[in-house]
Protein backbone atom coordinates (compact mmCIF):
# COMPACT_ATOMS: atom_id res chain seq x y z
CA UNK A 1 0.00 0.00 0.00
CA UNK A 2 1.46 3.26 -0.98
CA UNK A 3 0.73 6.28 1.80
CA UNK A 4 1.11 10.25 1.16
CA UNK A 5 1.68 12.05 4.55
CA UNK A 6 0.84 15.92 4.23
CA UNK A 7 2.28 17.21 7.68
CA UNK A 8 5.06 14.76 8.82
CA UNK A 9 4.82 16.22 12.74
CA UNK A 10 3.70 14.64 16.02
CA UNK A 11 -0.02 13.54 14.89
CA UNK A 12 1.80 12.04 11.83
CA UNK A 13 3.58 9.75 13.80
CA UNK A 14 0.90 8.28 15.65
CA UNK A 15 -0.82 7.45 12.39
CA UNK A 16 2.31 5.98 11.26
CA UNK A 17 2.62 3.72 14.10
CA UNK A 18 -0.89 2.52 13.50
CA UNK A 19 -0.40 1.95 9.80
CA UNK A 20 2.70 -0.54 10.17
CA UNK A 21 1.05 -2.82 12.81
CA UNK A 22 -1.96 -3.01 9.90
CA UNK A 23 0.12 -3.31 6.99
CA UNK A 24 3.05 -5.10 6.35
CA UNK A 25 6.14 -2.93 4.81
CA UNK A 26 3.68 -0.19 3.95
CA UNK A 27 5.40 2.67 1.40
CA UNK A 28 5.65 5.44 3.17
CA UNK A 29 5.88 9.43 1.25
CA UNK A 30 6.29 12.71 3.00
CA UNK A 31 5.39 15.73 1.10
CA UNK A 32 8.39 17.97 2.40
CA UNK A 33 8.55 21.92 1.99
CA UNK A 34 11.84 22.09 2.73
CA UNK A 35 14.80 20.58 0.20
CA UNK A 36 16.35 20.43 3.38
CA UNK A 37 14.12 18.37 5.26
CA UNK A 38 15.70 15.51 7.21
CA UNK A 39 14.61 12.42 6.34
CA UNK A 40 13.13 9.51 8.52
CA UNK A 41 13.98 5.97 8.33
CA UNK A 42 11.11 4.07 6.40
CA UNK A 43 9.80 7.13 4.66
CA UNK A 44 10.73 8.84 1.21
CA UNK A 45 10.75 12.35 0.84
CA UNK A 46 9.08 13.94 -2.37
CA UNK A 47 8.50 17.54 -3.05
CA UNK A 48 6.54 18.04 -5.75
CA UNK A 49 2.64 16.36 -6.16
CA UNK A 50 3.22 16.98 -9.43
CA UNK A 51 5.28 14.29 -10.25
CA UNK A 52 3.18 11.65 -12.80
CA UNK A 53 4.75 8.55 -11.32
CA UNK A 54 3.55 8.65 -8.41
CA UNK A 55 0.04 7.43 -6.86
CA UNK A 56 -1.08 6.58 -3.48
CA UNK A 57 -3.82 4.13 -2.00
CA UNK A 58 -4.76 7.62 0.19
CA UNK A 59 -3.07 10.54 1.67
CA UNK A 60 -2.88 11.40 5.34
CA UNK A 61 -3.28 15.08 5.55
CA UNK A 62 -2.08 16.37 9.11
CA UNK A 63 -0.22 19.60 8.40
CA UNK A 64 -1.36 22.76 10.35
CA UNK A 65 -5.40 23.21 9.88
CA UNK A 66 -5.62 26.33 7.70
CA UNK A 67 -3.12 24.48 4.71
CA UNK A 68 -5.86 21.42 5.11
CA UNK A 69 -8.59 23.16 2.62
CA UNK A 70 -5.55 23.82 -0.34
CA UNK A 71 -4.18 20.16 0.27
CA UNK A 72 -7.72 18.35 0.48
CA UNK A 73 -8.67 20.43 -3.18
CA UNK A 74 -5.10 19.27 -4.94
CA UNK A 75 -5.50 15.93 -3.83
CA UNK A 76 -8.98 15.38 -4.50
CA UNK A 77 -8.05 16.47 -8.10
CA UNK A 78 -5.65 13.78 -8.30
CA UNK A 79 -8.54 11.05 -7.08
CA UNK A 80 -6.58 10.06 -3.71
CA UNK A 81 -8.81 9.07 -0.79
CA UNK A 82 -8.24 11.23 2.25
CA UNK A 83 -7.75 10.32 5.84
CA UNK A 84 -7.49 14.38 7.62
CA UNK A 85 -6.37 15.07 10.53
CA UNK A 86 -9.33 17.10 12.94
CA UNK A 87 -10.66 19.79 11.78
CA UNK A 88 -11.09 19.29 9.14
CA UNK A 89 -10.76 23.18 7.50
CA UNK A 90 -10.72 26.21 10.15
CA UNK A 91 -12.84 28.19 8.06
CA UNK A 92 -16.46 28.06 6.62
CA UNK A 93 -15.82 29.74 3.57
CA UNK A 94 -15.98 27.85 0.41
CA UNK A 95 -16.72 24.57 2.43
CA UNK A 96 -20.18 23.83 0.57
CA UNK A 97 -18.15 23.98 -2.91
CA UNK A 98 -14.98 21.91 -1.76
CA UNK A 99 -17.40 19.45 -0.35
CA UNK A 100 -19.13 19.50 -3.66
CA UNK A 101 -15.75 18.94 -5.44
CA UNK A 102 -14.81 16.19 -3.61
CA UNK A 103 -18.21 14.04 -4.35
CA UNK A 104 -18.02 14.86 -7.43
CA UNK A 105 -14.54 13.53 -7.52
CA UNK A 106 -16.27 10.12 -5.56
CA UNK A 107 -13.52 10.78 -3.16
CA UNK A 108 -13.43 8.61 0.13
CA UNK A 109 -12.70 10.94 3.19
CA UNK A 110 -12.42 10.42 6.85
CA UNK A 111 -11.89 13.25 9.33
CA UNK A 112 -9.81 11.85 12.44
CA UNK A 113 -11.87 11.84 15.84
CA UNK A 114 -10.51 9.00 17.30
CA UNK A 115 -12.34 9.16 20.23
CA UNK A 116 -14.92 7.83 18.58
CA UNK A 117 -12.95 4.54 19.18
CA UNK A 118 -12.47 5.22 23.10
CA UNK A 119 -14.28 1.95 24.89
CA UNK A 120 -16.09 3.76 27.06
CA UNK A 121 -17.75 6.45 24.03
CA UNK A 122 -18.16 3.04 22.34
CA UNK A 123 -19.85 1.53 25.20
CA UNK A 124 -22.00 4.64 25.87
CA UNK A 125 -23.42 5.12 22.47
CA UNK A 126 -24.44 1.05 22.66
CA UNK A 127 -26.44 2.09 25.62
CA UNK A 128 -27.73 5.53 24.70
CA UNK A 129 -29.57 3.13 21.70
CA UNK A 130 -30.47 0.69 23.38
CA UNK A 131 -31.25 1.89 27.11
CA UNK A 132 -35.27 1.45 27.75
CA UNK A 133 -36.87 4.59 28.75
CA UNK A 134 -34.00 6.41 29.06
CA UNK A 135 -34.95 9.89 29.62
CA UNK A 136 -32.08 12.48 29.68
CA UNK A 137 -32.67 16.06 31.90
CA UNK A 138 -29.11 17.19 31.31
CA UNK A 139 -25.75 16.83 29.22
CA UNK A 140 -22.21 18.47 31.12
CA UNK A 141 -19.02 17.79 28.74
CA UNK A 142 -15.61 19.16 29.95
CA UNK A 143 -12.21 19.20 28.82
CA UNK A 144 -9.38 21.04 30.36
CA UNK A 145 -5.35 20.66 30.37
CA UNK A 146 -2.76 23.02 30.55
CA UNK A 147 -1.38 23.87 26.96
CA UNK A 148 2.41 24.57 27.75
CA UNK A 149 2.33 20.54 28.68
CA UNK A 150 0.68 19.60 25.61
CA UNK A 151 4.48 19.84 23.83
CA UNK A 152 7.09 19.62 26.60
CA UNK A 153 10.22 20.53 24.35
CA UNK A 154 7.98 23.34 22.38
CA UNK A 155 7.37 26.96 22.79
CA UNK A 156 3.78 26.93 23.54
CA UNK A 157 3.29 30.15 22.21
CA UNK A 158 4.81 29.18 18.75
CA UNK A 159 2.99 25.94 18.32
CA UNK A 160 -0.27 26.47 16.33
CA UNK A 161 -2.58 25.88 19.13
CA UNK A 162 -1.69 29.18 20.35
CA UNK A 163 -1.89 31.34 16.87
CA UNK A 164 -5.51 31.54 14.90
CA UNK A 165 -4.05 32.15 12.24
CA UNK A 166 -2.47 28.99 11.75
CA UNK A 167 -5.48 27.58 12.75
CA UNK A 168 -5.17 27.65 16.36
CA UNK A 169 -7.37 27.65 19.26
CA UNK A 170 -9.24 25.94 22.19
CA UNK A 171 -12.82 25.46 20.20
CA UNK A 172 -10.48 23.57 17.12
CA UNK A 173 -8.09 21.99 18.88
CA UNK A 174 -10.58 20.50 21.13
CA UNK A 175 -12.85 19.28 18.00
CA UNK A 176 -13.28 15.83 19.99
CA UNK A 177 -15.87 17.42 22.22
CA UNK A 178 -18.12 19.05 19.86
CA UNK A 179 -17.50 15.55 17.24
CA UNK A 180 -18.81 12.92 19.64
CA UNK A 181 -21.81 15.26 21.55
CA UNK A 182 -22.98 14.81 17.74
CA UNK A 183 -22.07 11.28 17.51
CA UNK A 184 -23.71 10.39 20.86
CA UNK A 185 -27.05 12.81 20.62
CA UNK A 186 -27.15 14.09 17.22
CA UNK A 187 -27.28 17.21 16.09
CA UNK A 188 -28.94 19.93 18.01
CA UNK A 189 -31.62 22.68 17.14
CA UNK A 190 -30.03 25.47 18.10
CA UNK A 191 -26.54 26.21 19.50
CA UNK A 192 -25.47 29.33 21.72
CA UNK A 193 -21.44 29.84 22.30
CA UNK A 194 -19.25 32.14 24.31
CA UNK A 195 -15.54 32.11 23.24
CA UNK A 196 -12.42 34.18 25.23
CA UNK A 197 -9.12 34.38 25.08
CA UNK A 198 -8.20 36.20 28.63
CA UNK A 199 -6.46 33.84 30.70
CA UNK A 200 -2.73 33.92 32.27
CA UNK A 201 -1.73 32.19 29.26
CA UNK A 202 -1.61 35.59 27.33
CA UNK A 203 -2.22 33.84 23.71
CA UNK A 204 -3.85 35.08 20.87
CA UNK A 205 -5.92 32.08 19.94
CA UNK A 206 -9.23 31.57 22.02
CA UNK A 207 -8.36 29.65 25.01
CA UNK A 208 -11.90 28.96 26.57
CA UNK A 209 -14.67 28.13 24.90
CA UNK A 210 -18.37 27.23 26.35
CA UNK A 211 -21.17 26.28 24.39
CA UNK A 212 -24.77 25.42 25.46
CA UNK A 213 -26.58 22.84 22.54
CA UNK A 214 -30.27 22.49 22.82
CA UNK A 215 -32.17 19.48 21.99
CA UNK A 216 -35.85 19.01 21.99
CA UNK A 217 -35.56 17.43 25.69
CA UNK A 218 -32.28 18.94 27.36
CA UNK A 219 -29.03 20.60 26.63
CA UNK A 220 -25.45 19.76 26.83
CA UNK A 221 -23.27 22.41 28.23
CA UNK A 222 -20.10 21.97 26.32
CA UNK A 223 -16.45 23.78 28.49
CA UNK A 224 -13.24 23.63 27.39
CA UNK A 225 -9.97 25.38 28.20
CA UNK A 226 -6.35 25.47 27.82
CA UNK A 227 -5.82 26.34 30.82
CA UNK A 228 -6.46 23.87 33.66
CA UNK A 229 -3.53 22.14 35.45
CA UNK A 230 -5.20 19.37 36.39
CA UNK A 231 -5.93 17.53 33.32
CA UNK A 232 -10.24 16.53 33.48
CA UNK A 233 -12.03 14.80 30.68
CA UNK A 234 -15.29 14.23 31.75
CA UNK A 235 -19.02 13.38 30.33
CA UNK A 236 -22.17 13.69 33.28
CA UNK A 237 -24.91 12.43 32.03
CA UNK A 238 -28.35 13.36 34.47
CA UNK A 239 -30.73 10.49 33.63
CA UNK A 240 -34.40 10.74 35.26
CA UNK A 241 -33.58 8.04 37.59
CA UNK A 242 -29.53 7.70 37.72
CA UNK A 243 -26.38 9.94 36.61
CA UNK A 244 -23.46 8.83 35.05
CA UNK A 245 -20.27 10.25 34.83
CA UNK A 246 -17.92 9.33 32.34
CA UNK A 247 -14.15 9.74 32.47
CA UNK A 248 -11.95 9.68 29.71
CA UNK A 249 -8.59 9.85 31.35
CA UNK A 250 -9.35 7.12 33.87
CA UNK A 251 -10.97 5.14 30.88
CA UNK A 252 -13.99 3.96 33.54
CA UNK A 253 -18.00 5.11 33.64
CA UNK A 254 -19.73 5.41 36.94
CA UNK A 255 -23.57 5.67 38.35
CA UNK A 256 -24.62 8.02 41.22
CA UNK A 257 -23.61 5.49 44.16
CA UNK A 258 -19.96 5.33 42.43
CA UNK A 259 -20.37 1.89 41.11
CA UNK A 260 -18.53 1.38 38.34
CA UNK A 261 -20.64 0.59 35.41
CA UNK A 262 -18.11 0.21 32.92
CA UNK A 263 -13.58 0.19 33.37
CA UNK A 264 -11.71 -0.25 30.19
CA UNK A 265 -8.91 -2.16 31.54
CA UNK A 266 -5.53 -2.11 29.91
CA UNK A 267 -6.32 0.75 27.28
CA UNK A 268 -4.34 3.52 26.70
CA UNK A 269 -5.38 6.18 24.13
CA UNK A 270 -3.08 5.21 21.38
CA UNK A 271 -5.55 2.09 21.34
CA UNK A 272 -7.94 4.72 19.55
CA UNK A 273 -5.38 5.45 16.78
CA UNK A 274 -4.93 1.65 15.76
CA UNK A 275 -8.80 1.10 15.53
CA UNK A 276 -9.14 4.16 13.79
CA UNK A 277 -6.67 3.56 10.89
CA UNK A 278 -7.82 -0.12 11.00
CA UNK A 279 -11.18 1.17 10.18
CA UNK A 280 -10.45 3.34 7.53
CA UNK A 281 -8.26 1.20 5.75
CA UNK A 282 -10.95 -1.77 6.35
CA UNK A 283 -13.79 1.27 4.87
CA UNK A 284 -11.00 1.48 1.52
CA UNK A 285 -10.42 -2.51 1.01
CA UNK A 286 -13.88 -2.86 0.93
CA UNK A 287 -14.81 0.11 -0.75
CA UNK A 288 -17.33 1.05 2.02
CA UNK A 289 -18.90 4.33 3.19
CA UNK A 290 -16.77 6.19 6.02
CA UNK A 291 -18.60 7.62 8.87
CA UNK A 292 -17.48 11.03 9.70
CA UNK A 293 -16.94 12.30 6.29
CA UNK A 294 -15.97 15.81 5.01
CA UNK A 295 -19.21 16.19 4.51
CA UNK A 296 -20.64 14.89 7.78
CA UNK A 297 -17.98 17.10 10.04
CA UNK A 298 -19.06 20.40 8.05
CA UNK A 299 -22.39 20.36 10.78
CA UNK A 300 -19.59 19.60 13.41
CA UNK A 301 -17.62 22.04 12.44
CA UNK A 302 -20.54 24.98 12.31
CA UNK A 303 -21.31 24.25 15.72
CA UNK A 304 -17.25 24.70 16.56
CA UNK A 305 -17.01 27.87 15.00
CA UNK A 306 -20.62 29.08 15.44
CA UNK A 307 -20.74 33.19 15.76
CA UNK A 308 -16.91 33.02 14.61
């Protein structure tokens, strides 16, 4: 299988990882900027897309977020499926028409949320579907960290989480949140958002972001920040009769008398990348459907960058 990586950084790598414990001796291509790139063992530098001889089973495209919409347009002209890193553009404009251009195209896409593959989102949805009477009063999603951990050996304030106009920001970089609230309740009828950049972090991207969804019966309230020092990843779910509360760091689901309902044992998160890339290259084999298209994430997206 022959594999064009748009954005050889951190992300990258994970996806690499995942794609050689799938596929065995996998060609690997970088599309490199730089004539003086280094190169990495296992993977061939090219530098032009323009080069005839080449052609790839899909392209990874995990560069910074506002190069995805040029990258996702050339390669769709060249047929290649796509497999792009969250989110999946960081701008509305023009996303109707490149959407349109890449059906037209019949291009396969898939727009990374791999925690749609955590056990315990996995094991929620199965019960959200299937749980008898279950009658929801209220949604609370959180996600907090501190940002100048994200990259130990960085400068924070370089990295592109910290400048909007590479694409930065709290409300993107946290796409997860708003992806799977869709995934697990569907999209909602109306959508109200409040997003700040003010703390001590003294960035120019947004750096908290809270959004309230309505649906017909409740809402989810939706917080996220770049700011907390002790990491939380949480889900409460207020049932009529119960509440839930669902952690994503300690992988484990719990009712109101702190009995644990569900404990993915032995998972880490990197789990998520391997089903995720086993998926999508599964979807390509057998020339199936993806979930969580370009298409689908564009509703996503409008709720991530609603009154932007």
């Amino acid at each position: 299988m022959k594999i064009l990586i748009v954005g050889l950084g951190s992300i990258a790598t994970k996806h690499i990882i995942a794609i050689r414990k799938l596929i065995l001796n996998p060609e690997i291509y970088a599309l490199r900027s730089n004539l003086e790139a280094n190169k990495v063992e296992g993977i061939i530098n090219i530098f032009d897309l323009n080069d005839e001889t080449l052609e790839f089973d899909f392209a990874l495209i995990s560069n910074p977020t506002q190069n995805h919409e040029e990258y996702i347009e050339k390669l769709s002209k060249k047929n290649i499926d796509l497999f792009i890193e969250k989110p999946p553009v960081s701008s509305l404009l023009n996303i109707h028409e490149l959407a349109r251009k890449i059906n037209e195209k019949n291009i396969k896409t898939y727009v990374a949320c791999n925690l749609r593959f955590h056990p315990c989102l996995v094991f929620l949805k199965k019960q959200l579907e299937t749980k008898e009477n279950c009658v929801i009063n209220e949604v609370n999603i959180y996600c907090g960290s501190y940002l100048p951990e994200w990259r130990p050996n960085q400068d924070f304030r370089k990295n592109y989480s910290a400048n909007p106009e590479m694409g930065g920001g709290v409300h993107l970089d946290l796409f997860h949140e708003i992806d799977y609230s869709h995934w697990l309740f569907g999209k909602p009828e109306n959508m109200h958002c409040v997003k700040r950049n003010v703390s001590s972090l003294n960035i120019e991207a947004i750096d908290s972001a809270n959004y309230i969804l309505e649906y017909p019966r409740y809402n989810i309230n939706i917080v996220l920040n770049y700011f907390r020092r002790d990491s939380k990843r949480s889900i409460e779910i207020l049932f009529e009769d119960d509440t839930w509360t669902i952690d994503l760091l300690k992988n484990s689901i719990e009712d109101s008398e702190n009995e644990i309902i569900f404990q993915a044992e032995d998972f880490t998160i990197l789990d998520t990348y391997d089903s995720q890339m086993n998926y999508f290259i599964n979807g390509l084999k057998n020339n199936q459907k993806q979930m969580n298209t370009f298409a689908d994430s564009i509703e996503i997206l409008k709720t991530c960058l609603n009154n932007d």
